[in-house]
N, C-alpha and C. Protein backbone atom coordinates (compact mmCIF):
# COMPACT_ATOMS: atom_id res chain seq x y z
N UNK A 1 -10.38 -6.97 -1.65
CA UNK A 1 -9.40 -8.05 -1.69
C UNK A 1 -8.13 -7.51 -2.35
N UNK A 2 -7.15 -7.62 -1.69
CA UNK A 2 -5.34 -7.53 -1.99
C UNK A 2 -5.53 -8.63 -3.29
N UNK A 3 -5.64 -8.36 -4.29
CA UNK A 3 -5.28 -9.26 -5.55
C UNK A 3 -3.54 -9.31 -5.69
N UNK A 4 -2.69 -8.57 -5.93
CA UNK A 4 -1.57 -8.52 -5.94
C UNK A 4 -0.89 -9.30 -4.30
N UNK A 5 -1.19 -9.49 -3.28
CA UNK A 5 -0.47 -9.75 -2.46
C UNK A 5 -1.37 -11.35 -2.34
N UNK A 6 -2.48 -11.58 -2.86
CA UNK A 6 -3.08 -12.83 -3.61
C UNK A 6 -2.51 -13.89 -4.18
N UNK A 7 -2.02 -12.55 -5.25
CA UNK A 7 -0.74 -13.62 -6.40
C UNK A 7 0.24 -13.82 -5.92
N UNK A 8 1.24 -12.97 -5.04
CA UNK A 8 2.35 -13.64 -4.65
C UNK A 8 2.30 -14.18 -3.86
N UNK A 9 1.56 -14.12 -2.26
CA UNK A 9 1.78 -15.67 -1.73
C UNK A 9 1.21 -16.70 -2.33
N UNK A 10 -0.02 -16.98 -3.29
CA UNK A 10 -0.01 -17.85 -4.02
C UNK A 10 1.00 -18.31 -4.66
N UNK A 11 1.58 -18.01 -5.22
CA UNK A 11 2.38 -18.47 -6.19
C UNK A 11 4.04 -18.75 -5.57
N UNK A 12 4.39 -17.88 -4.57
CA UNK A 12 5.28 -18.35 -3.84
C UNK A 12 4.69 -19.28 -2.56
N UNK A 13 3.94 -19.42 -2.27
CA UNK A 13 3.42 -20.79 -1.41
C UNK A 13 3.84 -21.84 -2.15
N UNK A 14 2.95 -21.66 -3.11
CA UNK A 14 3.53 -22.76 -3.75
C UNK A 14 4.29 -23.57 -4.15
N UNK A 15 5.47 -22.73 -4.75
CA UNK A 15 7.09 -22.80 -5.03
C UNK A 15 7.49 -22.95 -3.77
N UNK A 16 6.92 -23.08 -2.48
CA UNK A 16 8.03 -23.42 -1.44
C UNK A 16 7.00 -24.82 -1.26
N UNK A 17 5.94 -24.85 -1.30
CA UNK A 17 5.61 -26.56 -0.31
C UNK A 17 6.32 -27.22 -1.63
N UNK A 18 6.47 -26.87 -2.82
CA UNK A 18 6.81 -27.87 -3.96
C UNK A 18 8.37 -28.18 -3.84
N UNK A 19 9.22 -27.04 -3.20
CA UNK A 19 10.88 -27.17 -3.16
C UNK A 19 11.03 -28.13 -1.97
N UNK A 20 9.82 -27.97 -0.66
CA UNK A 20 10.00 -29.32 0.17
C UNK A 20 9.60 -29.90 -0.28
N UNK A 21 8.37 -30.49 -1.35
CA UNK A 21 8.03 -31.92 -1.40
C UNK A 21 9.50 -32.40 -2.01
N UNK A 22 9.92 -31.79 -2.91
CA UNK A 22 10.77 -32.04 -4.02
C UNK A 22 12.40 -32.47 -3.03
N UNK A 23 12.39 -31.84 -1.91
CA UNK A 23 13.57 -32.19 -0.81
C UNK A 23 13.13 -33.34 -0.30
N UNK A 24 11.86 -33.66 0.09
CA UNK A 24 11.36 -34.77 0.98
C UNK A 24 12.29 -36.20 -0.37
N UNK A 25 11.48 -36.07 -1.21
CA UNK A 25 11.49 -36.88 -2.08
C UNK A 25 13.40 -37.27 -2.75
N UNK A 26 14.03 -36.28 -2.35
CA UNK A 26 15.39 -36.44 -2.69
C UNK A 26 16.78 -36.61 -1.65
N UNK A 27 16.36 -36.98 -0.43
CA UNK A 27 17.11 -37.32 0.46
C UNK A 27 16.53 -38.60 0.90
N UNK A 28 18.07 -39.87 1.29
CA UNK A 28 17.83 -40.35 2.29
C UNK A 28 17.53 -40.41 3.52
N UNK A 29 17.98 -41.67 4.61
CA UNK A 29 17.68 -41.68 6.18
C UNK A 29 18.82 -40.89 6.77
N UNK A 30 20.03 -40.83 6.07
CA UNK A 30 21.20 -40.16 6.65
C UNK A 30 21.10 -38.65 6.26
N UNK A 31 20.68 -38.42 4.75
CA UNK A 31 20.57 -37.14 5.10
C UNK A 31 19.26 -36.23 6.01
N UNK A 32 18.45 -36.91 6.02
CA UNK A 32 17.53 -36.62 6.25
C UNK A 32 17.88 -36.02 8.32
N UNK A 33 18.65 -37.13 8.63
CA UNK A 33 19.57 -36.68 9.98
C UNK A 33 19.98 -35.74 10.23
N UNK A 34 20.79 -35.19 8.85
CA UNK A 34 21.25 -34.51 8.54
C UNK A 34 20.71 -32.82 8.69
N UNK A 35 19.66 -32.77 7.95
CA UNK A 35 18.73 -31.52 8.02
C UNK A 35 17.79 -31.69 9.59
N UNK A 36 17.92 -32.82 10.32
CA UNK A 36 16.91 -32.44 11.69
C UNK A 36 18.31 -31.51 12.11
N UNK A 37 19.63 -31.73 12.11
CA UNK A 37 20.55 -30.86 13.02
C UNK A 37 20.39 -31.03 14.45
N UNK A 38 19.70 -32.11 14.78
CA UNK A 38 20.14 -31.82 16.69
C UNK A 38 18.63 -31.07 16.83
N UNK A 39 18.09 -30.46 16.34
CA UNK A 39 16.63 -29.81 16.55
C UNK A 39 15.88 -30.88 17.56
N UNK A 40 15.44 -29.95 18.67
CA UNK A 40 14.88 -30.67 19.83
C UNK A 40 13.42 -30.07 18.80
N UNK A 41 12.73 -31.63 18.50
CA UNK A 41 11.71 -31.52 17.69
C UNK A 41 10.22 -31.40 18.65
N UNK A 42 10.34 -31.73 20.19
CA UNK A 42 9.42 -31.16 21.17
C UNK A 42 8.96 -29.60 21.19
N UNK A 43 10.08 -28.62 20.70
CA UNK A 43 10.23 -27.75 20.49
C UNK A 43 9.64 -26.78 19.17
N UNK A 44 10.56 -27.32 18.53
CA UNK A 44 10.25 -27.30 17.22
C UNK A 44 8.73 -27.38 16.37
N UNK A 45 8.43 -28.47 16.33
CA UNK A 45 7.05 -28.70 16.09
C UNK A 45 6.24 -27.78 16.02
N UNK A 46 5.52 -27.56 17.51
CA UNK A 46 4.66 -26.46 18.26
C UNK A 46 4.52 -25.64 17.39
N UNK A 47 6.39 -25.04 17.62
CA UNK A 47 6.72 -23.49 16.95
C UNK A 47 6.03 -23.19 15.34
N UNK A 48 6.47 -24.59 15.20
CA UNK A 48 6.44 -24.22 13.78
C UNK A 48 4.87 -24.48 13.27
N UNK A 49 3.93 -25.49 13.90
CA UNK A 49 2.53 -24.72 14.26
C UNK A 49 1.91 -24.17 14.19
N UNK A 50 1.98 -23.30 15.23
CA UNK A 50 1.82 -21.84 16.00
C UNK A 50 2.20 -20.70 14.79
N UNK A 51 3.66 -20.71 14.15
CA UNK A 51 4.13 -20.25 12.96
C UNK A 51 3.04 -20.58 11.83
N UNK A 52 2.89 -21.39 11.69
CA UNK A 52 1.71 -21.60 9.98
C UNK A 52 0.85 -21.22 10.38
N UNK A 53 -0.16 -21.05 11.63
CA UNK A 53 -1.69 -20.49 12.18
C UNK A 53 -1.61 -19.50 11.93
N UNK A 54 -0.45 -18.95 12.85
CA UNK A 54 0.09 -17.17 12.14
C UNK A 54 0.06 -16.87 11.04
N UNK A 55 0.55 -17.47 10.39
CA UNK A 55 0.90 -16.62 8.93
C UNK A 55 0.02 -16.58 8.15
N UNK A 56 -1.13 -17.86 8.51
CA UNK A 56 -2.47 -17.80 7.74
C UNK A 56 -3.26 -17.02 8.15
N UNK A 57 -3.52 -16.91 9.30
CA UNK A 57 -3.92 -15.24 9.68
C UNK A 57 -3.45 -13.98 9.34
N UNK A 58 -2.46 -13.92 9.76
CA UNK A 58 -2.27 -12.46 9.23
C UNK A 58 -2.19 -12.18 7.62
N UNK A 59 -1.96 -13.40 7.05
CA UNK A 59 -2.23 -13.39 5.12
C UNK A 59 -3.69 -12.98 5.04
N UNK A 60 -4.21 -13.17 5.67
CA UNK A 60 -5.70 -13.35 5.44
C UNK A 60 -6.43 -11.94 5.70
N UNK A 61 -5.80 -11.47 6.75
CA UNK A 61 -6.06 -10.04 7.16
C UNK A 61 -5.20 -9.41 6.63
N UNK A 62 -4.30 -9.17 5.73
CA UNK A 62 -4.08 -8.29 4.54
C UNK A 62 -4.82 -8.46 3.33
N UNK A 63 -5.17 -9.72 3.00
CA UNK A 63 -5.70 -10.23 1.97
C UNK A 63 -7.33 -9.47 1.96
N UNK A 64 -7.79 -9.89 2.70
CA UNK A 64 -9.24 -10.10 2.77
C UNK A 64 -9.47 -8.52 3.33
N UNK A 65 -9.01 -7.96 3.88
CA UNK A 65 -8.81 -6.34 4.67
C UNK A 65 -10.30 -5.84 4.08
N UNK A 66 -11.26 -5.44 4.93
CA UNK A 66 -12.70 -4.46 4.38
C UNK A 66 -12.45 -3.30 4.63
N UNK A 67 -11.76 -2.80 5.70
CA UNK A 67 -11.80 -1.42 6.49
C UNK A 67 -11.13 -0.53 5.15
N UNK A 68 -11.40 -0.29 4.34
CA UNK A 68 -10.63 0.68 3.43
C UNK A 68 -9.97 2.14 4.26
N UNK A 69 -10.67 2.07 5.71
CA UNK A 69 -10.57 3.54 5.99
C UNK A 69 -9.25 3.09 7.11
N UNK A 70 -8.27 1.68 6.90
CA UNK A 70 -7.31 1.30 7.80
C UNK A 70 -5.91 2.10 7.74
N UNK A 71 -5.88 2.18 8.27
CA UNK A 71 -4.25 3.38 8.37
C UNK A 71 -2.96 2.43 8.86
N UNK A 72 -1.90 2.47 8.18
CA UNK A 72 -0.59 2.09 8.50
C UNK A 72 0.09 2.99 8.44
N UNK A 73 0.70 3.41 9.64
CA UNK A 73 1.77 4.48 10.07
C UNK A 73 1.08 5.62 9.47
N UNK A 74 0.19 6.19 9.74
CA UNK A 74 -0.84 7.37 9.62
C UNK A 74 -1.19 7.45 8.38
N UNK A 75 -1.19 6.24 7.04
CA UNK A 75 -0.97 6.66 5.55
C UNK A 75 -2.00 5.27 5.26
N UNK A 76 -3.59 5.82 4.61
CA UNK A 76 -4.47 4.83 4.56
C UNK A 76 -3.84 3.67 3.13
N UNK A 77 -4.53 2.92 3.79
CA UNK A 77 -3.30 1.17 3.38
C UNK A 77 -3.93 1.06 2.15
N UNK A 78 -5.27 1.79 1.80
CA UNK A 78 -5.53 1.24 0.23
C UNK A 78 -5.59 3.04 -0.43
N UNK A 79 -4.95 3.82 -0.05
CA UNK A 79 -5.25 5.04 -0.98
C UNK A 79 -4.05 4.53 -2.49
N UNK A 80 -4.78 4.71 -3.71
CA UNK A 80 -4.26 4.33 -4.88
C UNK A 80 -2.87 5.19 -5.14
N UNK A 81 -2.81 7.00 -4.16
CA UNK A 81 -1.37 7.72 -4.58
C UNK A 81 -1.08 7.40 -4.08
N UNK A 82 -0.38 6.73 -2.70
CA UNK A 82 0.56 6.20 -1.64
C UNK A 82 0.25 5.43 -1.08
N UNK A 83 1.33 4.21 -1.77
CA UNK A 83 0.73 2.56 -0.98
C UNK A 83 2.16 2.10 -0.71
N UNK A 84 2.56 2.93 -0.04
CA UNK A 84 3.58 2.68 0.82
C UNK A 84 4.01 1.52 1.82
N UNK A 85 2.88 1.54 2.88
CA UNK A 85 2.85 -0.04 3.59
C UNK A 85 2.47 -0.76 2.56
N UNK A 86 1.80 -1.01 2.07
CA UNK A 86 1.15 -1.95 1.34
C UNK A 86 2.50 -2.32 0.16
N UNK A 87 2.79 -1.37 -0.21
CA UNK A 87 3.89 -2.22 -1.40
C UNK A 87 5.06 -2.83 -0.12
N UNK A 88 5.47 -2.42 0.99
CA UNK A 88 5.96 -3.07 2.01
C UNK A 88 6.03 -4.09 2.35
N UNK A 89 4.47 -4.47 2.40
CA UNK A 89 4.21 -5.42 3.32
C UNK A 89 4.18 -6.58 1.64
N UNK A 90 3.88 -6.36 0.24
CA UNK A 90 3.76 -7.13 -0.55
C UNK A 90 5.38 -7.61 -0.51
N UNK A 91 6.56 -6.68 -0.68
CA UNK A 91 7.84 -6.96 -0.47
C UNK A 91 8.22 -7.78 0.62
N UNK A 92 7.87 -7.47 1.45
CA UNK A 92 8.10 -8.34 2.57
C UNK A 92 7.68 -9.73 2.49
N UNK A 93 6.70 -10.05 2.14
CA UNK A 93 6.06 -11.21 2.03
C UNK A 93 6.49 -12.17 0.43
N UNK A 94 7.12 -11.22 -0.41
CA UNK A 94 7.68 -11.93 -1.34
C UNK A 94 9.23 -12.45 -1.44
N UNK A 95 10.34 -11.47 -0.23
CA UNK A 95 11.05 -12.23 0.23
C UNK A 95 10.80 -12.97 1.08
N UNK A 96 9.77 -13.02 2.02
CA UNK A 96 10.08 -14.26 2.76
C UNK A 96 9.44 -15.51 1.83
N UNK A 97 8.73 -15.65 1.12
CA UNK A 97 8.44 -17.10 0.07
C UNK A 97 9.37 -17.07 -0.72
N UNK A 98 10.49 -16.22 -1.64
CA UNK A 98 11.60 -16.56 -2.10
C UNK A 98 12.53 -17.22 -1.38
N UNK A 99 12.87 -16.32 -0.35
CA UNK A 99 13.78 -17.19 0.51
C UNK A 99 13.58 -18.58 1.11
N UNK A 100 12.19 -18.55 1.66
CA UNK A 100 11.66 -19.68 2.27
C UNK A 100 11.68 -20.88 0.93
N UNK A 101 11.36 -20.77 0.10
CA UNK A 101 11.68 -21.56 -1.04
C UNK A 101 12.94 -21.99 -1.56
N UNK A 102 13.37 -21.14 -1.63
CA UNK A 102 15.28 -21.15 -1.84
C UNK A 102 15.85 -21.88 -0.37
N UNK A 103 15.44 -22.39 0.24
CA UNK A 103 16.07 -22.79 1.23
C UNK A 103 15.90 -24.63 1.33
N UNK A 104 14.72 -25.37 0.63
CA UNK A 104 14.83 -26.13 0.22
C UNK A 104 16.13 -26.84 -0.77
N UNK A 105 16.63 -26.19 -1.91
CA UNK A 105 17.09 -26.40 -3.17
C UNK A 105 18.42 -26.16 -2.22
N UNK A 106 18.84 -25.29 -1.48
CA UNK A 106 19.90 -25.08 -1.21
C UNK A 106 20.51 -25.83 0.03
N UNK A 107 20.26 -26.49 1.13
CA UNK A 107 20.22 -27.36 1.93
C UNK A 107 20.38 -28.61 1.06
N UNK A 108 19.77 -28.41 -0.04
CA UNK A 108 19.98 -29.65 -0.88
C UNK A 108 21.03 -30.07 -1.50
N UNK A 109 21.65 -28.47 -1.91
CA UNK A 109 23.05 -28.77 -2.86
C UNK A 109 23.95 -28.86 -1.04
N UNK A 110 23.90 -28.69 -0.53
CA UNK A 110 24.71 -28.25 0.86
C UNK A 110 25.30 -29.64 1.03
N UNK A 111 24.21 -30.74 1.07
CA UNK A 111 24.47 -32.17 1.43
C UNK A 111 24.70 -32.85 0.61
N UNK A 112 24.48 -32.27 -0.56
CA UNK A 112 25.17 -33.19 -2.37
C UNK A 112 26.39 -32.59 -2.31
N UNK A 113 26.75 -31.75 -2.40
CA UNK A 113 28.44 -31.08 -2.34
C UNK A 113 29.35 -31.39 -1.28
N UNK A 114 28.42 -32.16 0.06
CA UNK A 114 29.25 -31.41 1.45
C UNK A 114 30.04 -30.17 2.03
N UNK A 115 29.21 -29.07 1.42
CA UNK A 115 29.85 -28.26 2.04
C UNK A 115 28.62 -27.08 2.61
N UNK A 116 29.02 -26.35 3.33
CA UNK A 116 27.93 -25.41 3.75
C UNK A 116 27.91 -24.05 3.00
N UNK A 117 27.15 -23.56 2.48
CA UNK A 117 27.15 -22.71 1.52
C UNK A 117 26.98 -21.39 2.02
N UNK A 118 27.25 -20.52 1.88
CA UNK A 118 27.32 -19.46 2.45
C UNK A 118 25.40 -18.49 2.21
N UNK A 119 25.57 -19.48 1.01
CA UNK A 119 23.87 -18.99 0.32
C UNK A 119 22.73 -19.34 1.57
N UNK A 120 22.87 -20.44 2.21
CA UNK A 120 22.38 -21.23 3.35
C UNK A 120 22.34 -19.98 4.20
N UNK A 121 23.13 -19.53 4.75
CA UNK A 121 22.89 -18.63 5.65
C UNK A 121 21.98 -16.92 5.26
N UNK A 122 22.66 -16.85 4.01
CA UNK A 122 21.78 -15.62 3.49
C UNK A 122 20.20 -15.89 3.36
N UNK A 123 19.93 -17.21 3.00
CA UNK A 123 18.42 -17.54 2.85
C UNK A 123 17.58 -17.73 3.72
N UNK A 124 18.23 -18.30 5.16
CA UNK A 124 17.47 -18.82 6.21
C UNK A 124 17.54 -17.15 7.07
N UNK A 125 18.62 -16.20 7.00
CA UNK A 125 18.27 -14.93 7.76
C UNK A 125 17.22 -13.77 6.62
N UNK A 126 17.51 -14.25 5.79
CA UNK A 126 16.49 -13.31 4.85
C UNK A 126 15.31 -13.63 5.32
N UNK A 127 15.08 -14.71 5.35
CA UNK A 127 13.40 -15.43 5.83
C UNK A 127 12.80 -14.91 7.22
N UNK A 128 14.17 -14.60 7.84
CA UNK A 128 13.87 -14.11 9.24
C UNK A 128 13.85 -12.57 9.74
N UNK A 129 14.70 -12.40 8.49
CA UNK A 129 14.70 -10.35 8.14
C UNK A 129 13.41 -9.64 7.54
N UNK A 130 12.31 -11.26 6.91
CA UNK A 130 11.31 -10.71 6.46
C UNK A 130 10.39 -10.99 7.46
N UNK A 131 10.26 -11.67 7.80
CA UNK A 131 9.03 -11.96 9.24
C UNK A 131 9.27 -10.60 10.11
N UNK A 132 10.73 -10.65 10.31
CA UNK A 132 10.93 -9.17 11.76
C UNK A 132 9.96 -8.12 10.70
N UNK A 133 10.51 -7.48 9.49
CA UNK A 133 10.17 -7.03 8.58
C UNK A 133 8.30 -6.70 8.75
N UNK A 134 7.61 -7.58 8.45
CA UNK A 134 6.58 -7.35 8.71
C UNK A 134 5.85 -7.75 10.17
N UNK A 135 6.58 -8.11 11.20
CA UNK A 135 6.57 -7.38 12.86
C UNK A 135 6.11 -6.09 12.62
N UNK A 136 7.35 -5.32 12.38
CA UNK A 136 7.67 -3.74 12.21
C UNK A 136 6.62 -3.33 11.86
N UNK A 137 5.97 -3.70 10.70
CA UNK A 137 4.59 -2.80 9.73
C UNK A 137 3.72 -3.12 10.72
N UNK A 138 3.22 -4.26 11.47
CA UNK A 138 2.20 -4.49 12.06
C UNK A 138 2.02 -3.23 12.98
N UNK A 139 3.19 -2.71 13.64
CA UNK A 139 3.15 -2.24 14.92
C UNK A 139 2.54 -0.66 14.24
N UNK A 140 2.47 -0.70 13.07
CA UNK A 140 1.85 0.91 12.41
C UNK A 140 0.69 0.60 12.52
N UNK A 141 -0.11 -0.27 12.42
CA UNK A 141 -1.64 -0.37 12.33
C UNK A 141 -2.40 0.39 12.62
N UNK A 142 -3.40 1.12 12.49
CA UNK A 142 -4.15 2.28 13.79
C UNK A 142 -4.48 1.33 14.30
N UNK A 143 -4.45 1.80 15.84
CA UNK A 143 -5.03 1.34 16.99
C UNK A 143 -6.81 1.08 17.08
N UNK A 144 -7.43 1.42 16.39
CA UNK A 144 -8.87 1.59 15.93
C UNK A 144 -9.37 0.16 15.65
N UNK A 145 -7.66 -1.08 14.86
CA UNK A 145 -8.15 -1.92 14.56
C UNK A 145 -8.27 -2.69 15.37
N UNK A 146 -9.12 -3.71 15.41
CA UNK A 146 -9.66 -5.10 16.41
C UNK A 146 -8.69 -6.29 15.97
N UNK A 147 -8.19 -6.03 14.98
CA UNK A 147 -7.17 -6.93 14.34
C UNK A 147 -5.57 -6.67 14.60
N UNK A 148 -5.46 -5.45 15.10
CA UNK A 148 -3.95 -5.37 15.40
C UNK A 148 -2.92 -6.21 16.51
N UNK A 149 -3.64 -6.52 17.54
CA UNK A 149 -3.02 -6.76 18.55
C UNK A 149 -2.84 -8.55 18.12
N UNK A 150 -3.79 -9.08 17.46
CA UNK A 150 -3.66 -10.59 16.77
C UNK A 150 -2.59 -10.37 15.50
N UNK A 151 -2.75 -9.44 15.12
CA UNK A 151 -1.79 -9.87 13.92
C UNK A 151 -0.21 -9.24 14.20
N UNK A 152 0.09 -8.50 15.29
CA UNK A 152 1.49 -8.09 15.97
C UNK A 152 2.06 -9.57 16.91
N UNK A 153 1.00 -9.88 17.57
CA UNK A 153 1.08 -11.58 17.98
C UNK A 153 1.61 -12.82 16.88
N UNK A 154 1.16 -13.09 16.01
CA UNK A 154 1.34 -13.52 14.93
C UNK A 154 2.75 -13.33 14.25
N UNK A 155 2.84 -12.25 13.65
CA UNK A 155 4.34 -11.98 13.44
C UNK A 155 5.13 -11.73 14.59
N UNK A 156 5.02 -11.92 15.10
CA UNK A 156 6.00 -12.04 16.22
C UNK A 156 6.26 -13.27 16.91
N UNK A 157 5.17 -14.33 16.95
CA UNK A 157 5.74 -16.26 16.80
C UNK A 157 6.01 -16.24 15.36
N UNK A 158 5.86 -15.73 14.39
CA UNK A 158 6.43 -16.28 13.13
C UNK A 158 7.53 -15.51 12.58
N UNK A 159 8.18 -14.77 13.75
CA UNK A 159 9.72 -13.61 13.78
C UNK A 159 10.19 -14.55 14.69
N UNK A 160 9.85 -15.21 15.91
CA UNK A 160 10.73 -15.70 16.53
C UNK A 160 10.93 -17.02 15.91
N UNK A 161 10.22 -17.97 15.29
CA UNK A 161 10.29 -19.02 14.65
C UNK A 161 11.82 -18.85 13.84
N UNK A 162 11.44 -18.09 12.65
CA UNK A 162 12.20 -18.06 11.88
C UNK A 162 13.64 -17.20 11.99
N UNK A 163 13.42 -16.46 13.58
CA UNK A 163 15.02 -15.94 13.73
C UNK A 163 16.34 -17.14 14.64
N UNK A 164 14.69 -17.84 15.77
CA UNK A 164 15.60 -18.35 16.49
C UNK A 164 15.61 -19.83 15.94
N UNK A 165 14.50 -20.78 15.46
CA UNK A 165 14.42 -22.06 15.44
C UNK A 165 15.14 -22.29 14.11
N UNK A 166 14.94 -21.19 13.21
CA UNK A 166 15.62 -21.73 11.70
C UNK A 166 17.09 -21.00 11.77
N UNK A 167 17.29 -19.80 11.66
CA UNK A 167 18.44 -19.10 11.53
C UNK A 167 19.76 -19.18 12.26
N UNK A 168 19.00 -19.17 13.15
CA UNK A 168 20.38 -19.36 14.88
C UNK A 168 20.50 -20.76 15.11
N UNK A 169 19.39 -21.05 15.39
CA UNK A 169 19.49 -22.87 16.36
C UNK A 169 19.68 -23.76 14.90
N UNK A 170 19.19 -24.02 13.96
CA UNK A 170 19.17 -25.18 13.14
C UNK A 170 20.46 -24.41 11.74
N UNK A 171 20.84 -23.48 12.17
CA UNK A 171 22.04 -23.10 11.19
C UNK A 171 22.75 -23.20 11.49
N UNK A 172 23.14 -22.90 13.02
CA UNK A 172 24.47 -23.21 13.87
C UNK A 172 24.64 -25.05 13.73
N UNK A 173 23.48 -25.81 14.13
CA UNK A 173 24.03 -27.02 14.84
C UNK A 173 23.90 -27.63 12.57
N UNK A 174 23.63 -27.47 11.64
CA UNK A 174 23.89 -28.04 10.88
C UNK A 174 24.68 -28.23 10.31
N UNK A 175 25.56 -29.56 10.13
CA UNK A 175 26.65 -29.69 9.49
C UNK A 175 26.37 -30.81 8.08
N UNK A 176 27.63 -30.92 7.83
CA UNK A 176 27.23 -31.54 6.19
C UNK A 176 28.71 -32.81 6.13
């Protein structure tokens, strides 16, 4: 068991369902309009879905990982001198729950200030620089694994989620 990549999506899971409850709970019906942005929610939804199935999978298969003898980009993923992917993939996964968290609080000041913050955009493409981010590592996997081709699937609805449905489509059409 990944204890270290344990604690941080724990603990950044957390800090993000708590920055939405904490958004749910602090907007009205108008703002609340506000943050759908025009989002064709037929769309949306699914994605975003499909996106949480993912991510609980592939958390789970870093997390839970038995194969000690698993190789990322030819460099085994638990040798104690070079944990190269592995501190990667912990980075990766701790900006995207920072950001993904920070994106609550900040959407928030966006519609208390009226203005669009420039932070807004750094947070919602960070989120999406970290999903591509760990795309990328997936595609090192050895081929040996039975798990690779599900978890390159995976980050890759939860890369397109967060490049096209949050970053592009719901950043462009949001206004304040």
């Amino acid at each position: 068991m990944d204890s270290i990549l344990l604690f941080v999506t724990a603990v950044g899971g957390l800090f993000t369902l708590l920055s939405y409850y904490l958004l749910s709970k602090n907007i009205d019906d108008r703002q609340y309009e506000q943050i759908k942005a025009g989002l064709d929610f037929r769309l949306w939804i699914p994605s975003m879905i499909v996106s949480i199935v993912a991510y609980v999978y592939t958390l789970l298969f870093w997390i839970y990982l038995k194969d000690t003898d698993l190789k990322v980009f030819d460099d085994l993923y638990y040798d104690p001198g070079n944990n190269t992917a592995r501190d990667w993939i912990v980075f990766m996964y701790s900006l995207f729950l920072f950001s993904a968290a920070s994106y609550a609080y900040t959407v928030n000041t966006c519609i208390v200030m009226k203005t669009h913050y420039i932070l807004l955009d750094i947070v919602l493409y960070a989120t999406a620089a970290a999903a591509i981010g760990l795309l990328v590592i997936s595609f090192g996997i050895d081929a040996s694994s039975p798990h690779k081709i599900p978890v390159i699937v995976g980050y890759a609805f939860l890369a397109f989620h967060c490049t096209f449905f949050d970053a592009i489509q719901w950043n462009n059409s949001f206004t304040v």
